[in-house]
C-alpha atoms as a PDB file:
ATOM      1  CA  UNK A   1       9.167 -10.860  -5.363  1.00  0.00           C
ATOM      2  CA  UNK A   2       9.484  -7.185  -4.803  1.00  0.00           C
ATOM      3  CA  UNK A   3       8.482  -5.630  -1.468  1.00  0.00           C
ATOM      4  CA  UNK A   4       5.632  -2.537  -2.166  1.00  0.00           C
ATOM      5  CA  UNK A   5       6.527   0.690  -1.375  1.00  0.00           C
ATOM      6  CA  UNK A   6       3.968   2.617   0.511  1.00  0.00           C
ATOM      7  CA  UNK A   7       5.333   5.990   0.030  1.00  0.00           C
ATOM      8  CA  UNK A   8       2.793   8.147   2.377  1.00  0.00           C
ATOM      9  CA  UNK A   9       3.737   6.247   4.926  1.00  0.00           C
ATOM     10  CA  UNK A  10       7.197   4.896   4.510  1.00  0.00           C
ATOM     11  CA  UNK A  11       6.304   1.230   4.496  1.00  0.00           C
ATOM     12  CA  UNK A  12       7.747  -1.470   3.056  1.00  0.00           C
ATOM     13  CA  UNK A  13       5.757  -4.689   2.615  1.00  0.00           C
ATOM     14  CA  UNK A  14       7.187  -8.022   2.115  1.00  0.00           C
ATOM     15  CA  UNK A  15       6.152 -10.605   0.832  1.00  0.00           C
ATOM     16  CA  UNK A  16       2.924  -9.102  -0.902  1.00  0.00           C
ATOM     17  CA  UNK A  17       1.400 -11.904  -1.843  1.00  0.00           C
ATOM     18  CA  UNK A  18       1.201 -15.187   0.381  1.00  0.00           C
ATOM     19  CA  UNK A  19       1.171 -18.805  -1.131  1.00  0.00           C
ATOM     20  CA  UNK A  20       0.903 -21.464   1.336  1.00  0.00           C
ATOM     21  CA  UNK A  21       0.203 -25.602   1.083  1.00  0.00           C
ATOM     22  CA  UNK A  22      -0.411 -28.890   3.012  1.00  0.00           C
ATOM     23  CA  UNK A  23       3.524 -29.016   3.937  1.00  0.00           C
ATOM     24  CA  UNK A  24       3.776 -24.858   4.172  1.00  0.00           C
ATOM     25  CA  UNK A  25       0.708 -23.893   6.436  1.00  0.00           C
ATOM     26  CA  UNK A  26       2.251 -20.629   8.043  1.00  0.00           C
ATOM     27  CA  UNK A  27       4.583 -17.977   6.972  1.00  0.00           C
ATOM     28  CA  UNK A  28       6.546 -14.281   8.407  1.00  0.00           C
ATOM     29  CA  UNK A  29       5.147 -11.642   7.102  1.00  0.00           C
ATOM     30  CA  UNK A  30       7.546  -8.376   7.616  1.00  0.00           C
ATOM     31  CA  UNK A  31       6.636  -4.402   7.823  1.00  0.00           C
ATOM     32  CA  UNK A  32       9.105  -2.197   7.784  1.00  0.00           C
ATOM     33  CA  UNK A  33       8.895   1.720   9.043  1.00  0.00           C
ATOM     34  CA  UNK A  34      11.076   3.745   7.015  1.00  0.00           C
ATOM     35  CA  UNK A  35       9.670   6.861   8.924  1.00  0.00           C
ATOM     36  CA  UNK A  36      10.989   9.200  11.118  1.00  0.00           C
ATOM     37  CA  UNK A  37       7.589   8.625  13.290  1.00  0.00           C
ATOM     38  CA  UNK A  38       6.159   5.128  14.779  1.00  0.00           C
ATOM     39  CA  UNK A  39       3.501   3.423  12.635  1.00  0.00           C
ATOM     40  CA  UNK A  40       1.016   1.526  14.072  1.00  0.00           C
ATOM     41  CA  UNK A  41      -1.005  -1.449  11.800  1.00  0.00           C
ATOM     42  CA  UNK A  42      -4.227  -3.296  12.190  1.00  0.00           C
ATOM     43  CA  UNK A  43      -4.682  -6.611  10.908  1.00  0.00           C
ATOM     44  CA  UNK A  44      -8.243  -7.949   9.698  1.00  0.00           C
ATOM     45  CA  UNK A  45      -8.184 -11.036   7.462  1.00  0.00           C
ATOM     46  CA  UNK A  46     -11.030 -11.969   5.713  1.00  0.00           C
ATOM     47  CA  UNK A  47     -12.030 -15.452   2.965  1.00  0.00           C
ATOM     48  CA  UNK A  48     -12.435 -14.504  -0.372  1.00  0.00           C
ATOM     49  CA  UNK A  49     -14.567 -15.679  -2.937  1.00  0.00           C
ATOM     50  CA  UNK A  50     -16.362 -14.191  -5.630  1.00  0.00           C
ATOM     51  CA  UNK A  51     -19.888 -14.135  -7.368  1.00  0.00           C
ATOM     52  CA  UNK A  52     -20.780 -13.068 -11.227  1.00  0.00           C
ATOM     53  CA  UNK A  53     -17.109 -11.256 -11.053  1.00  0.00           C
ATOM     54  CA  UNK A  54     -17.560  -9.645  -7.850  1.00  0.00           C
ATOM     55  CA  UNK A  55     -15.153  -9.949  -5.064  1.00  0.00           C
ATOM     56  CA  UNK A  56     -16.771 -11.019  -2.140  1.00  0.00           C
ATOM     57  CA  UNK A  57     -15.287 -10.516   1.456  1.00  0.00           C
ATOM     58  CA  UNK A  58     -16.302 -12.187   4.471  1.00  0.00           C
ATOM     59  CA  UNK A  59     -14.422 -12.414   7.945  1.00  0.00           C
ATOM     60  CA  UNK A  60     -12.473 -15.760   9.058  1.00  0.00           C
ATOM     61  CA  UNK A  61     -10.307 -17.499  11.765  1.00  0.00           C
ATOM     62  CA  UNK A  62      -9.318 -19.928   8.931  1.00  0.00           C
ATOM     63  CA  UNK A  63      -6.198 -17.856   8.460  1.00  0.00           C
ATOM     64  CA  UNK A  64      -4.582 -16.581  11.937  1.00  0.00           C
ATOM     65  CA  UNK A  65      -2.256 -13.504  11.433  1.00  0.00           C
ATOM     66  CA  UNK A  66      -0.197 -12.308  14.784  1.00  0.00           C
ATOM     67  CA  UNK A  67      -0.072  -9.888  16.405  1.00  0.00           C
ATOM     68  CA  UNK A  68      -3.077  -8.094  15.130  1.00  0.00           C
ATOM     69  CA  UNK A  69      -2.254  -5.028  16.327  1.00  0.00           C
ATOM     70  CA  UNK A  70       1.556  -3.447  15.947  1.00  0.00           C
ATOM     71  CA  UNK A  71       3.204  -0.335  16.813  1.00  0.00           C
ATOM     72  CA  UNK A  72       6.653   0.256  14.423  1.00  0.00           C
ATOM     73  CA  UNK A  73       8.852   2.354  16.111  1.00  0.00           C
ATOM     74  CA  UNK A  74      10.770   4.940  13.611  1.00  0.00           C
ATOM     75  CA  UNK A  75      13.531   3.438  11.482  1.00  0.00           C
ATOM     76  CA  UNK A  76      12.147  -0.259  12.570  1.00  0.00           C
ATOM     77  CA  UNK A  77      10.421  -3.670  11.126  1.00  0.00           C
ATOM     78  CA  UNK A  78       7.658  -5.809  12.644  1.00  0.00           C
ATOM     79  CA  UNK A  79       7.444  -9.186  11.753  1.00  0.00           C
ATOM     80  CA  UNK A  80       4.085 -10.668  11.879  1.00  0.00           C
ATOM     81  CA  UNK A  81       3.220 -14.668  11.312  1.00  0.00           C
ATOM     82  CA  UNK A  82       0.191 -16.219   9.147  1.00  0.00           C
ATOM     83  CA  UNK A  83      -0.935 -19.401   9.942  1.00  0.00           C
ATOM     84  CA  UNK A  84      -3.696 -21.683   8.840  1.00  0.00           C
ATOM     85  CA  UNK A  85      -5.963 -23.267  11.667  1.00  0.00           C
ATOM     86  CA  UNK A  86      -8.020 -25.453   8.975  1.00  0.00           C
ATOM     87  CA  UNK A  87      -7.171 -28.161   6.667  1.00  0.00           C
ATOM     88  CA  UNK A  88      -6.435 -27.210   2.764  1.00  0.00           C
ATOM     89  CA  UNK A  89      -9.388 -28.195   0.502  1.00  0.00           C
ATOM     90  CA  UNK A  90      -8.645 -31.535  -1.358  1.00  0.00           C
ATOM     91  CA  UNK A  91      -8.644 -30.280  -4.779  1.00  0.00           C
ATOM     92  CA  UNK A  92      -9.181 -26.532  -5.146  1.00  0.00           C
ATOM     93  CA  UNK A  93      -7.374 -23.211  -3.879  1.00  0.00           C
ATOM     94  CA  UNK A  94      -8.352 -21.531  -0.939  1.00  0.00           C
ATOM     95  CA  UNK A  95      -7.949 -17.532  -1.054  1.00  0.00           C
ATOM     96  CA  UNK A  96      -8.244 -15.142   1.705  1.00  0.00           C
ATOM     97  CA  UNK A  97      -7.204 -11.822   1.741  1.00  0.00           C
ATOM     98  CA  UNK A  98      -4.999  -9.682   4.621  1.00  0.00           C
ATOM     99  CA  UNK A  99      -5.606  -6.011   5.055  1.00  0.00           C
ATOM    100  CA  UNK A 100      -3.495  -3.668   6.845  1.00  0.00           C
ATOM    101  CA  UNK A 101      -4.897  -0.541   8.344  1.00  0.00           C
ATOM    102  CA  UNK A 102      -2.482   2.070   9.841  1.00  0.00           C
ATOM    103  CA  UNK A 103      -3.862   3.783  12.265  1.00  0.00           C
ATOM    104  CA  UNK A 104      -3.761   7.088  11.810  1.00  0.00           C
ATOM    105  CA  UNK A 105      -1.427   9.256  15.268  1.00  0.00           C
ATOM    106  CA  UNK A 106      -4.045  12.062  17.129  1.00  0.00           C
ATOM    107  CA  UNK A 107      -4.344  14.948  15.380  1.00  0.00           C
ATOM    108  CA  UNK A 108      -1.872  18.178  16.249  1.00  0.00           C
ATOM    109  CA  UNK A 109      -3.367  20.754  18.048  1.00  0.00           C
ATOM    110  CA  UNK A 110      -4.404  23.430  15.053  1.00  0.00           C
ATOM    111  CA  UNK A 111      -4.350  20.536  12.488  1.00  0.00           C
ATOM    112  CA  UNK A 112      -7.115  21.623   9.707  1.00  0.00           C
ATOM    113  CA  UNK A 113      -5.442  19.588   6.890  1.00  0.00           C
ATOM    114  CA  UNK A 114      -6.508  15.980   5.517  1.00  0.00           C
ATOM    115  CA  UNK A 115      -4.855  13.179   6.736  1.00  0.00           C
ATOM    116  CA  UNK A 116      -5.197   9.981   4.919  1.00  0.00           C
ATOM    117  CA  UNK A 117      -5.007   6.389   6.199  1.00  0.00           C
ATOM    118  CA  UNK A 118      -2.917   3.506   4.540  1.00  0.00           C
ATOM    119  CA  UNK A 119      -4.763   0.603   3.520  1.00  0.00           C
ATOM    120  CA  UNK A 120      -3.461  -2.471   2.229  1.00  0.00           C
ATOM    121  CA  UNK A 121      -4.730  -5.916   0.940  1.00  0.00           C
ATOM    122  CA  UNK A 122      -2.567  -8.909   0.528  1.00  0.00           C
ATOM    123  CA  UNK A 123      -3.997 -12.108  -1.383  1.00  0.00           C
ATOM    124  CA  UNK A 124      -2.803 -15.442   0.247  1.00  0.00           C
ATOM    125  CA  UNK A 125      -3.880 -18.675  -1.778  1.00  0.00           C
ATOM    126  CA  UNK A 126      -3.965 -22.237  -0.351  1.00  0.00           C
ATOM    127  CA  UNK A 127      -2.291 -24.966  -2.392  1.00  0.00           C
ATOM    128  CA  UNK A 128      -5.040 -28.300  -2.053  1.00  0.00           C
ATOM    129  CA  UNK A 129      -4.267 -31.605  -0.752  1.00  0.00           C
ATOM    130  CA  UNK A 130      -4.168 -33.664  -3.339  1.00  0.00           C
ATOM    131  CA  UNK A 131      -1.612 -32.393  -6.805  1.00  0.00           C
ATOM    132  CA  UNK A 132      -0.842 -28.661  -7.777  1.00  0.00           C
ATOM    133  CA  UNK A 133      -4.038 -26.173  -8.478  1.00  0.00           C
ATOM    134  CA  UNK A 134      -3.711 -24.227 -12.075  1.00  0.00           C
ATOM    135  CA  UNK A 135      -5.612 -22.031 -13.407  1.00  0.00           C
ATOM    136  CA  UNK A 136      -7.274 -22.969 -16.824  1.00  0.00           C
ATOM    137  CA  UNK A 137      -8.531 -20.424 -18.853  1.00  0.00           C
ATOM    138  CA  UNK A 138     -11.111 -19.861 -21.596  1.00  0.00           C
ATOM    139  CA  UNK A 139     -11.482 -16.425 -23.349  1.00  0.00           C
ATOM    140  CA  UNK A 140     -14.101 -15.066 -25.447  1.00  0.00           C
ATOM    141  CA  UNK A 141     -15.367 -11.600 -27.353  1.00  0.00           C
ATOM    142  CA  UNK A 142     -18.315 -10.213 -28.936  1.00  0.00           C
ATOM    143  CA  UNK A 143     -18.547  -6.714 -30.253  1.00  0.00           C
ATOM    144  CA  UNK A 144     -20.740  -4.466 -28.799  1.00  0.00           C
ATOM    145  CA  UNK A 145     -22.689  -1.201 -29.558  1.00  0.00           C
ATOM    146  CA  UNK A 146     -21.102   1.994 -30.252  1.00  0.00           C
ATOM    147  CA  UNK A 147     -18.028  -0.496 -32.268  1.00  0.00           C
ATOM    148  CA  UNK A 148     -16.781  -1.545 -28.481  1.00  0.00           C
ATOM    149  CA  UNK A 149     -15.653  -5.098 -27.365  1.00  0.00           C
ATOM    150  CA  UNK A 150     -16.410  -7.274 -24.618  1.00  0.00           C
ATOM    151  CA  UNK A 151     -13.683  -9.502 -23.835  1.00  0.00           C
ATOM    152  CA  UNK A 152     -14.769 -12.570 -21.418  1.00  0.00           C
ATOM    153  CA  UNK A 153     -12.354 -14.756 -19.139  1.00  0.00           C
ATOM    154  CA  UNK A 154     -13.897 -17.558 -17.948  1.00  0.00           C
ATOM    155  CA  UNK A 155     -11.797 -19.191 -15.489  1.00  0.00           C
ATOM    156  CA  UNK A 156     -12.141 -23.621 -15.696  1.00  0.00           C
ATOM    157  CA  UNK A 157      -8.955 -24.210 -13.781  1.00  0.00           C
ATOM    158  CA  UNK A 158      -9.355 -24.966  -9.519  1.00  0.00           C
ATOM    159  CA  UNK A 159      -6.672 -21.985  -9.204  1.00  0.00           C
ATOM    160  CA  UNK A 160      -6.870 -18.171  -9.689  1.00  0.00           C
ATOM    161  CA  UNK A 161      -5.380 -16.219 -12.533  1.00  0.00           C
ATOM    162  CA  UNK A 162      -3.918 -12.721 -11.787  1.00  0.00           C
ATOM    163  CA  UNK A 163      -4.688 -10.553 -15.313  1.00  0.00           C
ATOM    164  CA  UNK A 164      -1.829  -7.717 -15.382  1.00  0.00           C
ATOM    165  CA  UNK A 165      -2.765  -6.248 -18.363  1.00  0.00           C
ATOM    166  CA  UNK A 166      -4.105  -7.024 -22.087  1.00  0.00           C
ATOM    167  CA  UNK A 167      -4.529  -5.744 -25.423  1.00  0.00           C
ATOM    168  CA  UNK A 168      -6.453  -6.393 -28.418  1.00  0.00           C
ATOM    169  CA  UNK A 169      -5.052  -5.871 -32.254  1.00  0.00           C
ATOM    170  CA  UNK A 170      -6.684  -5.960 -35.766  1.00  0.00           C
ATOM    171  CA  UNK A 171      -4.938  -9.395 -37.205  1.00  0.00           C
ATOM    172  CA  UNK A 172      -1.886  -7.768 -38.626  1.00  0.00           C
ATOM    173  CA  UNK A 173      -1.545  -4.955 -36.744  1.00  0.00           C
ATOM    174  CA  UNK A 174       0.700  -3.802 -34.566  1.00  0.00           C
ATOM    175  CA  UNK A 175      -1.462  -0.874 -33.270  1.00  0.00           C
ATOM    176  CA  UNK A 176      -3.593  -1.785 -29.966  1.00  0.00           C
ATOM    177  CA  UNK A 177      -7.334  -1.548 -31.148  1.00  0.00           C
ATOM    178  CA  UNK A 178      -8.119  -1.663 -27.202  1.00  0.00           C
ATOM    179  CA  UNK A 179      -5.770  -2.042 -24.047  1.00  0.00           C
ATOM    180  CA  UNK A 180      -6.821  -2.591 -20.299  1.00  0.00           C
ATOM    181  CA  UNK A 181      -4.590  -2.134 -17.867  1.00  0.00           C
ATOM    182  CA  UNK A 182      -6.293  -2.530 -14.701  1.00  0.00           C
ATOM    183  CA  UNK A 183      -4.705  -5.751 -12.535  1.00  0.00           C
ATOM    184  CA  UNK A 184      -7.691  -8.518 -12.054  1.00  0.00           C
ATOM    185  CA  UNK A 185      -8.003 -11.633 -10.045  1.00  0.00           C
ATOM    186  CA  UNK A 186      -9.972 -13.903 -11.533  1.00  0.00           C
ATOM    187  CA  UNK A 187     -10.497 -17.334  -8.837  1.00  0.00           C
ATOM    188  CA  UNK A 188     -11.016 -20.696  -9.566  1.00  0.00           C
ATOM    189  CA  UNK A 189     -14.359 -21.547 -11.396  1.00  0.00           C
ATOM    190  CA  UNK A 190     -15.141 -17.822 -11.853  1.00  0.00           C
ATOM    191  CA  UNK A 191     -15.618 -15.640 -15.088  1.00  0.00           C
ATOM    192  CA  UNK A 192     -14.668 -12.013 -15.147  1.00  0.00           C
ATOM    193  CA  UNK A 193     -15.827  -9.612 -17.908  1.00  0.00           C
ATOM    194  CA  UNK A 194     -14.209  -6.051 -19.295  1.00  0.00           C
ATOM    195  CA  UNK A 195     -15.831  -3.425 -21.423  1.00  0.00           C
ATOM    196  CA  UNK A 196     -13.344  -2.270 -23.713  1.00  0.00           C
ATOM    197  CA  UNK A 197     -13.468   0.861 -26.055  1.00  0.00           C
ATOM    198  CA  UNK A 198     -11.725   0.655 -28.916  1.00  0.00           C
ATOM    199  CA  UNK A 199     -10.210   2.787 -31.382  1.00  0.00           C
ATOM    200  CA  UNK A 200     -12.796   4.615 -33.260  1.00  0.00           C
ATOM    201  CA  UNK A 201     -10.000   5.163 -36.528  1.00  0.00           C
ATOM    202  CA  UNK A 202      -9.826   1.482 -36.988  1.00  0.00           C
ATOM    203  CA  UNK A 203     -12.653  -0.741 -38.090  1.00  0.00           C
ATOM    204  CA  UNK A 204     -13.704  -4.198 -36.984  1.00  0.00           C
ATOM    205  CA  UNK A 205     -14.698  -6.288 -40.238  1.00  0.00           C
ATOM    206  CA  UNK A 206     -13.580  -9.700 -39.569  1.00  0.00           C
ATOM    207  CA  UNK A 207     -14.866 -12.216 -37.235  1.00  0.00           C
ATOM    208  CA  UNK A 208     -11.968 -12.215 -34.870  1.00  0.00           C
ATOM    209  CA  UNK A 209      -9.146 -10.238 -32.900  1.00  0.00           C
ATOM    210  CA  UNK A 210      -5.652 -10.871 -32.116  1.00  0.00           C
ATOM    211  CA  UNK A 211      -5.592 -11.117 -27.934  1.00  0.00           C
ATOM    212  CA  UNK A 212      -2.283 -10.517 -25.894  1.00  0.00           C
ATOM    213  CA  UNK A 213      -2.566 -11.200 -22.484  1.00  0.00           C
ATOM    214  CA  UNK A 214      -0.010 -11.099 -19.105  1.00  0.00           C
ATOM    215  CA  UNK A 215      -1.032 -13.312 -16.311  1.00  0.00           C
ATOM    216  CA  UNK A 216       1.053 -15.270 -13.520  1.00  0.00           C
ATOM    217  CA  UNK A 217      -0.484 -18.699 -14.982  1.00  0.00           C
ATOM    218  CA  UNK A 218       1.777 -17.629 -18.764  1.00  0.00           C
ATOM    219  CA  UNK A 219       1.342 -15.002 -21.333  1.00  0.00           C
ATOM    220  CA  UNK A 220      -1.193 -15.356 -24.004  1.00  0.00           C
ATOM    221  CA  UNK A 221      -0.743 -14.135 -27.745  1.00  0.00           C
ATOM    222  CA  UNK A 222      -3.461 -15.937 -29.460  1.00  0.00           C
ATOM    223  CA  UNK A 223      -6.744 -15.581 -31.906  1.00  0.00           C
ATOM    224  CA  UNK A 224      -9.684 -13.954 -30.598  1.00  0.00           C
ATOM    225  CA  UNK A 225     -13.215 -15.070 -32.194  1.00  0.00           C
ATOM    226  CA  UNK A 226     -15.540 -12.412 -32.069  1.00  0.00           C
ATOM    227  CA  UNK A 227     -19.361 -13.317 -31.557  1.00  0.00           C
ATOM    228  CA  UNK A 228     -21.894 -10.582 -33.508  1.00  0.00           C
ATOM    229  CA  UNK A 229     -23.340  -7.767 -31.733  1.00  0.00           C
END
């Protein structure tokens, strides 16, 4: 996986996303200053969860990260380590969530600009104890006023999904009708819902849509039923 760029502050992130198990409870976590000026980093971590689609953030010593606090000196990486204190869950993914907060340097005499703080959240997901989580998902769509769609993912698996992007398509057509593009975790046992507008030049007649989706748990290119308004 790809280390993110942070280009306002010339940070490099890697890994940015943390999977760990029963036999892998810790891993490094490195940050690298590509700056010409020492960075210095936070770290809160927090469990995750969410309710009707909501994320839901609460604090936790569950997951250890160390140090909390770093200063990067210019043209230099920090390695930090996360470890879990508890035991995995028996059958279902844990998630938690790390967020790294530069701190932003005192201000220059005269300063009178904006300066902006880098904020950063990393999803880490537990493997359980007994066999390998999936995600196992269920979608649905109804049409809504104004000739919109509401497309449904409801979420039966006891492992998140990670949505990257989807697109809906008269059956036939290679035209979108509707595309989101927003990136969406969707955890275990949780349903997430998206408001789509869709192309007012092309009408919906039938009773269902063609649905192409990109997740980490497999693309989907598959029938969409449509319920009635």
């Amino acid at each position: 996986m790809l280390p993110v760029i942070a280009a306002a502050s010339d940070l490099q992130i890697d890994p940015i996303r943390i999977e760990l198990s029963p036999q892998q409870q810790s891993m490094v976590l490195t940050i690298k200053n590509d700056s010409d000026q020492p960075a210095s980093i936070q770290v809160q971590v927090v469990a995750w969860s969410q309710v009707d689609g909501k994320d839901v953030y609460a604090p936790t010593r569950e997951l250890l990260v160390a140090p909390p606090i770093v200063t990067i000196p210019a043209r230099s990486e920090q390695v930090l380590r996360a470890a879990l204190r508890r035991q995995a869950d028996a059958t279902n993914e844990l998630a938690y969530r790390i967020y790294l907060q530069e701190l932003p340097p005192p201000l220059a005499p005269g300063f009178s600009g904006l300066q902006v703080a880098l904020r950063i959240g990393l999803p880490v997901f537990v493997q359980p104890r007994h066999g390998k989580a999936a995600a196992k998902l269920s979608w649905a769509g109804s049409r809504v006023s104004g000739g919109n769609v509401k497309v449904e993912l409801q979420n039966r698996g006891n492992a998140h999904v990670h949505v990257s992007d989807f697109a809906l398509y008269l059956p036939g057509s290679d035209n979108p009708l509707a595309r989101e593009t927003s990136s969406t975790y969707v955890l275990a046992g949780q349903t997430h819902a998206w408001l789509l507008k869709t192309d007012p030049t092309q009408n919906i007649s039938g009773g269902s849509l063609r649905l192409k989706a990109y997740t980490d748990a497999g693309d989907v290119d598959a029938e969409l039923p449509l319920a009635a308004p």
